[in-house]
Protein backbone atom coordinates (compact mmCIF):
# COMPACT_ATOMS: atom_id res chain seq x y z
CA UNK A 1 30.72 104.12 132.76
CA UNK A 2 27.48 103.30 131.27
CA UNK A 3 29.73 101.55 127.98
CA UNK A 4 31.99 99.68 130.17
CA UNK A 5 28.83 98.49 131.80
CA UNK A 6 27.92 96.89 128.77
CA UNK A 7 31.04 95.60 127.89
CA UNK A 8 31.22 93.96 130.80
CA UNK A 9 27.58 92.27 130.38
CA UNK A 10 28.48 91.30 126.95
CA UNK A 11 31.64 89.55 127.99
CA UNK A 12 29.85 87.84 131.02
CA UNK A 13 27.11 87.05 129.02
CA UNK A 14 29.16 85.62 125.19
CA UNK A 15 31.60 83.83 127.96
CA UNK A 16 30.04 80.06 129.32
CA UNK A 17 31.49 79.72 132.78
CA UNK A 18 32.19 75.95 132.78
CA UNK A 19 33.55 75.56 136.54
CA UNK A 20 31.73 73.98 138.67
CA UNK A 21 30.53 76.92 140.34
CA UNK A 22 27.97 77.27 143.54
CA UNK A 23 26.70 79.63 146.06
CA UNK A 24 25.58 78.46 149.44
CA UNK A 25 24.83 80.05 152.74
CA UNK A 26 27.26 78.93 154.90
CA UNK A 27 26.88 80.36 158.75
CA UNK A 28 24.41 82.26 161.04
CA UNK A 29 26.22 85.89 159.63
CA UNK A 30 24.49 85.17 156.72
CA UNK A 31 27.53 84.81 154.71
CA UNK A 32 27.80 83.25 151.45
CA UNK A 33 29.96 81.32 149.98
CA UNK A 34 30.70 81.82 146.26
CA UNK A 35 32.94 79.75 143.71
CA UNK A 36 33.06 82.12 139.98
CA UNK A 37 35.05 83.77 138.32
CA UNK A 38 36.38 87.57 138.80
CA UNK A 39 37.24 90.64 136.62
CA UNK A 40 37.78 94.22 137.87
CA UNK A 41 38.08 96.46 135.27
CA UNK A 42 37.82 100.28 134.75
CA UNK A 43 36.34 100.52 138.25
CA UNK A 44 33.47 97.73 137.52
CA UNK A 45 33.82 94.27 139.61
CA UNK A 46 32.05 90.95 139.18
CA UNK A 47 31.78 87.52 139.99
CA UNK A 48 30.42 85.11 137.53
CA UNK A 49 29.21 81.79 138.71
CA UNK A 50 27.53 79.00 136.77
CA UNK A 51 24.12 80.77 137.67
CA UNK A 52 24.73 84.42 138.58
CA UNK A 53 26.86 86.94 138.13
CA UNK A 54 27.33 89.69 141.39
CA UNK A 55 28.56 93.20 140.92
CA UNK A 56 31.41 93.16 143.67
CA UNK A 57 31.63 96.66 146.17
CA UNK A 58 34.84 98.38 145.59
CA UNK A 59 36.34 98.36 149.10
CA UNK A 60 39.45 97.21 150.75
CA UNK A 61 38.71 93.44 150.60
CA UNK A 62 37.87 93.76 146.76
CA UNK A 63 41.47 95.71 146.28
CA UNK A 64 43.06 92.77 147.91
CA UNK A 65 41.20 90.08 146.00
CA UNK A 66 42.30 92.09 142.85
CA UNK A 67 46.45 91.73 143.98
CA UNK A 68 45.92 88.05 144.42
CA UNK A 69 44.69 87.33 140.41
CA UNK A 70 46.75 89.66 139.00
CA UNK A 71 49.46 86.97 138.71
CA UNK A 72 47.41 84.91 136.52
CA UNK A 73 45.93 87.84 134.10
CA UNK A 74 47.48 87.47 130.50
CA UNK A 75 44.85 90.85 129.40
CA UNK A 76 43.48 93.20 132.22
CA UNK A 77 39.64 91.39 130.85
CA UNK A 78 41.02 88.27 132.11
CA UNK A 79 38.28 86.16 134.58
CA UNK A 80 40.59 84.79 137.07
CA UNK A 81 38.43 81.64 139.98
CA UNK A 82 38.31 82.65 143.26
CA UNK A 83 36.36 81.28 145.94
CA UNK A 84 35.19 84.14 148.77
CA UNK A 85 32.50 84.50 151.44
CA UNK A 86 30.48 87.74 151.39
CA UNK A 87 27.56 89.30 152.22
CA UNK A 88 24.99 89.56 149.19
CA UNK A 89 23.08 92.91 149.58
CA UNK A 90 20.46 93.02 147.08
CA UNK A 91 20.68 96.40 144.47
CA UNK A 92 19.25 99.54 145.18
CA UNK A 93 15.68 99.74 143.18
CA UNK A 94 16.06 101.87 140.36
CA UNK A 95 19.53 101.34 139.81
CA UNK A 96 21.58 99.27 136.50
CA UNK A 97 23.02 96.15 137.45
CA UNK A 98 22.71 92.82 138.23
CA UNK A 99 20.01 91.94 141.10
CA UNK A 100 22.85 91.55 143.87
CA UNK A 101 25.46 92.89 144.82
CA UNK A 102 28.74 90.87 147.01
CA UNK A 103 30.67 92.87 149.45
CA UNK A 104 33.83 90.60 150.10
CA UNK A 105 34.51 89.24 154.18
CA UNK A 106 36.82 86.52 153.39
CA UNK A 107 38.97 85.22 150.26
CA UNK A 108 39.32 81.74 150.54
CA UNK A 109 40.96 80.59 147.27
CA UNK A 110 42.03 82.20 144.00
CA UNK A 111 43.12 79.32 141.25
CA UNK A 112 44.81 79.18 137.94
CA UNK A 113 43.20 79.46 135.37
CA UNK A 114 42.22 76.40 133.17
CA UNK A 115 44.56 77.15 129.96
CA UNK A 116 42.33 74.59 127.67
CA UNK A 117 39.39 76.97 128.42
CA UNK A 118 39.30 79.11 125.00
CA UNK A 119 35.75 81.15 125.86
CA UNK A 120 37.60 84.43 125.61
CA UNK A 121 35.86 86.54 123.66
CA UNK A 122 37.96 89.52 121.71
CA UNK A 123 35.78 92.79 120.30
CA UNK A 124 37.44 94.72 116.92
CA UNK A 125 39.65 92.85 114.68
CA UNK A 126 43.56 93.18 114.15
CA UNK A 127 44.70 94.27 110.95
């Protein structure tokens, strides 16, 4: 778990997110809106947005989120944009991650993927 951890960071962190992405408070339930882009792989979710990047619960919500961007994945590492409102619930002290964490209320939009964005990054080499 601890390796796909990383993986995951170093993807997030090689790959520039160039959508215009944002994260506002938008009610009284202190719901959030967030605009990023998603990956769940190896039981490890995340949303990456322009600024931040959220660990996602594993829950129902997540599950269903996952069904939606599965049509657009080419590879399982694909980061598909989605647009959700959640409730950010910062990470336990002590514990790896990043400092918040999203558990998913609503999904309001997954998109397409741009195909002229080439920020994939590939580890190992084919020979």
């Amino acid at each position: 778990m601890k390796k796909l951890f990383i993986l995951l960071l170093t993807i997030t962190t090689l790959s520039s997110c160039k959508n215009d992405a944002k994260t506002e408070t938008v009610d009284n339930n202190d719901l959030t809106l967030i605009q990023g882009d998603f990956v769940y792989y190896a039981d490890a979710a995340v949303i990456q947005t322009r600024q931040d990047v959220y660990g996602v619960i594993i829950d129902e919500k997540m599950l269903e989120l996952d069904k939606q961007v599965k049509p657009f994945k080419v590879e399982i590492t694909d980061m598909i944009p989605v647009e959700i409102k959640g409730k950010l619930i910062p990470k336990p002290e002590g514990e790896e991650g990043w400092p918040f964490r999203v558990e998913i209320v609503e999904i309001i939009k997954v998109s397409k993927p741009d195909p002229n964005k080439n920020d994939v990054v590939k580890l190992g080499g084919e020979e």
